[in-house]
Each structure stands twice: as C-alpha cells, then as structure tokens.
N, C-alpha and C. Protein backbone atom coordinates (compact mmCIF):
# COMPACT_ATOMS: atom_id res chain seq x y z
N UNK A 1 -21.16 -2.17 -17.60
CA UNK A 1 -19.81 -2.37 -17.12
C UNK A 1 -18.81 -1.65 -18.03
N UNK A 2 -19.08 -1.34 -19.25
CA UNK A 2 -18.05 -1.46 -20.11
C UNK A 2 -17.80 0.41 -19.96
N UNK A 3 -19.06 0.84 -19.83
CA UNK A 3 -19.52 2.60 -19.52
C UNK A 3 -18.98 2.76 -18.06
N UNK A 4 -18.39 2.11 -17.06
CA UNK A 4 -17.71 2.48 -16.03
C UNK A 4 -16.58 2.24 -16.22
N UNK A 5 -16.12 1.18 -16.58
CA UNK A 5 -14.59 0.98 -17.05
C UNK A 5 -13.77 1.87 -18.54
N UNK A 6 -14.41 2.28 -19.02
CA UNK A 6 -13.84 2.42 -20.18
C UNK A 6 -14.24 4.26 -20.65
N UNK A 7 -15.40 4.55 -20.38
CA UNK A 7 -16.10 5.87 -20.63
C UNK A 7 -15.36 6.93 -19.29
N UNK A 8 -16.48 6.51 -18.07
CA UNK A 8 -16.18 7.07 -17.18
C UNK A 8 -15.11 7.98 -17.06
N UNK A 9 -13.99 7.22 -16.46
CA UNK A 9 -12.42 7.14 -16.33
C UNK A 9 -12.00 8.67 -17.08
N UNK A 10 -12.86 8.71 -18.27
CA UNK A 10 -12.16 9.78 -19.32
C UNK A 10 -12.91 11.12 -19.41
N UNK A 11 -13.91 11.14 -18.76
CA UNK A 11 -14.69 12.11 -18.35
C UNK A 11 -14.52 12.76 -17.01
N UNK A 12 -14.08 12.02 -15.84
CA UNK A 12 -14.00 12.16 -15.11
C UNK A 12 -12.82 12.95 -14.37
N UNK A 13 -11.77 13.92 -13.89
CA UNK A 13 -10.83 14.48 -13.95
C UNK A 13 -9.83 13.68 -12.77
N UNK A 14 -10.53 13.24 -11.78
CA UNK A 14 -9.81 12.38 -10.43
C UNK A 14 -9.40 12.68 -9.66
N UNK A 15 -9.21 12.16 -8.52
CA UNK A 15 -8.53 12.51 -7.15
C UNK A 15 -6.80 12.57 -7.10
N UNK A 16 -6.24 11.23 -7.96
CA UNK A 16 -5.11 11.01 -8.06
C UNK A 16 -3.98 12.06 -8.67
N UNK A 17 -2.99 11.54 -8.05
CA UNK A 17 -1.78 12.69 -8.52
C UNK A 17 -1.11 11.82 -9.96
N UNK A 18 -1.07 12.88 -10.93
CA UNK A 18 -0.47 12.40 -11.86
C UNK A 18 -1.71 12.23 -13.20
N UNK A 19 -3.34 12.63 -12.83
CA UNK A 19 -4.01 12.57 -13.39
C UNK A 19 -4.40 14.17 -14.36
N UNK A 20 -4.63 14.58 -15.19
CA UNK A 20 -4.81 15.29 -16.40
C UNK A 20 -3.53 16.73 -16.30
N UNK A 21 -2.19 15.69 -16.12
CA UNK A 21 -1.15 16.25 -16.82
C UNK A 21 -0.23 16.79 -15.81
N UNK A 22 -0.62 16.72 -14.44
CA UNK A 22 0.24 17.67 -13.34
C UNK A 22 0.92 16.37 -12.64
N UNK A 23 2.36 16.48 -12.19
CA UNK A 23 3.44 15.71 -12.06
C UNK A 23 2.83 14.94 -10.34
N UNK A 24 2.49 13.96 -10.33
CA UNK A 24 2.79 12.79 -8.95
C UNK A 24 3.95 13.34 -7.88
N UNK A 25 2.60 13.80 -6.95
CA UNK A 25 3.75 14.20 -5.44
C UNK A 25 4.60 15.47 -6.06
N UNK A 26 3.77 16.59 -6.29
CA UNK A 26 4.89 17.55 -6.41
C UNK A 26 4.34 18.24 -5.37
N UNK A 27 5.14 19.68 -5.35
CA UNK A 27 5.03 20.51 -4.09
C UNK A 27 3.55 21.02 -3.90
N UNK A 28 2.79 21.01 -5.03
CA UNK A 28 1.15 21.53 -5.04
C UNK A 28 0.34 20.11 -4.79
N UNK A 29 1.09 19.29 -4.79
CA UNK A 29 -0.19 18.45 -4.63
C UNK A 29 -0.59 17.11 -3.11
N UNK A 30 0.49 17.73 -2.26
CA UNK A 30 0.66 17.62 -1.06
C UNK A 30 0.87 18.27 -0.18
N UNK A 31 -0.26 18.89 0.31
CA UNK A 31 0.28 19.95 1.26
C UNK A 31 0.90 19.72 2.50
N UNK A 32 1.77 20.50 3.15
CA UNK A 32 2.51 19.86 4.56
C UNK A 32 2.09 19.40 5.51
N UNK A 33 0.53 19.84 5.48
CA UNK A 33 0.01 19.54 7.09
C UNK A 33 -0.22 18.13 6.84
N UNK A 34 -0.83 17.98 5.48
CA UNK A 34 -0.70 16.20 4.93
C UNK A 34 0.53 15.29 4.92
N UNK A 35 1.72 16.13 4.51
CA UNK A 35 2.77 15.41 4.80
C UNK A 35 3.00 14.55 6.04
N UNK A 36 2.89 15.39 7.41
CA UNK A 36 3.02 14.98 8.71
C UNK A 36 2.32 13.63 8.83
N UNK A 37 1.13 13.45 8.06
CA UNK A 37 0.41 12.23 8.41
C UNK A 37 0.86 11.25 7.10
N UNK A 38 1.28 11.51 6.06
CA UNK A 38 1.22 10.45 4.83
C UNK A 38 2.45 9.98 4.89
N UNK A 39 3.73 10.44 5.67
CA UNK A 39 4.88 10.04 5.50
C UNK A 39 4.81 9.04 6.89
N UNK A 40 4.36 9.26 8.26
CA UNK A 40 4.70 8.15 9.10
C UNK A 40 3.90 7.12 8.57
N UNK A 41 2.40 7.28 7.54
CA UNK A 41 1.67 6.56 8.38
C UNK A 41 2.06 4.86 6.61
N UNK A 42 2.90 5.82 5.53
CA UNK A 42 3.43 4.71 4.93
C UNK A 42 5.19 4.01 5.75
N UNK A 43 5.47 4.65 7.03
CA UNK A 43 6.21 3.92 7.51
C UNK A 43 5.47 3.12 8.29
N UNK A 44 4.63 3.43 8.63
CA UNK A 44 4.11 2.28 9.94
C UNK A 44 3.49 1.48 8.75
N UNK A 45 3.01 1.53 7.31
CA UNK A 45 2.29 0.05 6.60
C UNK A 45 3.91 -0.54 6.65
N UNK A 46 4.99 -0.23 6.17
CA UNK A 46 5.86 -0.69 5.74
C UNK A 46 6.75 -1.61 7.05
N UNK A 47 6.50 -1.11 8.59
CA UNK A 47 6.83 -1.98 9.53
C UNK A 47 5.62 -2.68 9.34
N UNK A 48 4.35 -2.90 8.99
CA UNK A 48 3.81 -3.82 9.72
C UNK A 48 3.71 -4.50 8.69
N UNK A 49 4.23 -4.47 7.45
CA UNK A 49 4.22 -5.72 6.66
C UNK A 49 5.22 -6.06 7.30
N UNK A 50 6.68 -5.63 7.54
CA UNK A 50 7.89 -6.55 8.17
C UNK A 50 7.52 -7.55 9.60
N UNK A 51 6.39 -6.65 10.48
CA UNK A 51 5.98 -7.91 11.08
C UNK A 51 5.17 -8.66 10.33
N UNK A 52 4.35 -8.58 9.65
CA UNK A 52 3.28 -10.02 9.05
C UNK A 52 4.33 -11.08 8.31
N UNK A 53 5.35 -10.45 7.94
CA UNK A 53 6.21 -10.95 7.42
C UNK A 53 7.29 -11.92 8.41
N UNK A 54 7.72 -11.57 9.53
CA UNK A 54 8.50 -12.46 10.44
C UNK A 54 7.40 -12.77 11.18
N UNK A 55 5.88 -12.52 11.54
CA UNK A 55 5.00 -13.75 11.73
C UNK A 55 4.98 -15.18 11.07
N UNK A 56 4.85 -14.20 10.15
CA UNK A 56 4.66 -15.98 8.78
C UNK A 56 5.80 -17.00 8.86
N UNK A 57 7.16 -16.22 9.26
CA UNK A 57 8.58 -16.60 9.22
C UNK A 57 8.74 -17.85 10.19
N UNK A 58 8.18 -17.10 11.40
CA UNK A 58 8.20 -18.16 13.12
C UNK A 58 6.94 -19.18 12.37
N UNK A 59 6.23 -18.82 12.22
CA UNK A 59 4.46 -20.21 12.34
C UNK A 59 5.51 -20.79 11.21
N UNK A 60 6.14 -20.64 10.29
CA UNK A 60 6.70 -21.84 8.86
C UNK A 60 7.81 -22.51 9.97
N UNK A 61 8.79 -21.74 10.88
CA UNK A 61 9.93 -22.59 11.64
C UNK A 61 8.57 -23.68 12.49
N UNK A 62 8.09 -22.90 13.61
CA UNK A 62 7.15 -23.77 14.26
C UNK A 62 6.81 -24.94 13.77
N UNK A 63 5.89 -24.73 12.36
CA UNK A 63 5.62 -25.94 11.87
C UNK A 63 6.40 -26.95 11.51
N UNK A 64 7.63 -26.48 10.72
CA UNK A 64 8.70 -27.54 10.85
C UNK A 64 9.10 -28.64 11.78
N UNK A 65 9.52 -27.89 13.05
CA UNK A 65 9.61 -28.07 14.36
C UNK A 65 8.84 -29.26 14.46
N UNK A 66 7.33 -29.10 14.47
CA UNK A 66 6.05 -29.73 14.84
C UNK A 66 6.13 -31.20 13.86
N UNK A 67 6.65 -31.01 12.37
CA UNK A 67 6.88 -31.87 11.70
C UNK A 67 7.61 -33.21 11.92
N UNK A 68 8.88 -32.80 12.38
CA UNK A 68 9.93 -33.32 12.72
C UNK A 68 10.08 -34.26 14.38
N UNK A 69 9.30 -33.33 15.30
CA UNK A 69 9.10 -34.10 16.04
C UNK A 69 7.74 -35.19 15.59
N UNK A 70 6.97 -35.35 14.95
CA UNK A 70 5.72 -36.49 14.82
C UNK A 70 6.63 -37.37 14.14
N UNK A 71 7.80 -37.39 13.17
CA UNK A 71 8.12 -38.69 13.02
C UNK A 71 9.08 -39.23 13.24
C-alpha cells in the first residue's frame, strides 16, 4: 500500500493538468474539439446537482407536511 500511495505517484508523470510543471487548463492542454464536450457537460453536473438539490428540498417540505398532519 504504502509503494502505491507514496512511490508510485512520483514516478509516474499523469494524466492530470497541472502535473510535472505545465499550468491547469491552459490553451495546450485542452483541445477545442474537447472543449465542446467538457464545458456543457460540467453545466449539465452543475444543473443536476440543483435538481438533487430542490428534490431533497420538496421530500424535507413533504415530510414536514406529513409530520404535522399525524399529530
């Protein structure tokens, strides 16, 4: 465990942006045709947390609701 967490990591060069020294999301490390898909598709996570989010909102009123009428 300690040789995957700790060794690895530093041998390894990575997929990620921002890994052995070149700047996160610059113009080389996203190309456009990727753009088209990475920019809607963190708007559509970001609506669908706002719905999981006014899901949770209605089932907490509901339950209230449900509360209030039993006593």
């Amino acid at each position: 465990m300690v040789v995957l967490l700790m060794v690895m990591p530093r041998f390894a060069g990575g997929l990620h942006p921002g890994k052995s020294g070149n700047p996160a999301f610059s113009k080389y490390d996203l190309d456009s045709s990727l753009r088209t898909v990475f920019y809607p598709a963190v708007i559509g996570f970001v609506l669908l947390g706002y719905w999981f989010y006014k899901m949770n909102e209605r089932i907490m009123i509901l339950e209230d609701k449900q509360e209030e009428n039993n006593d």
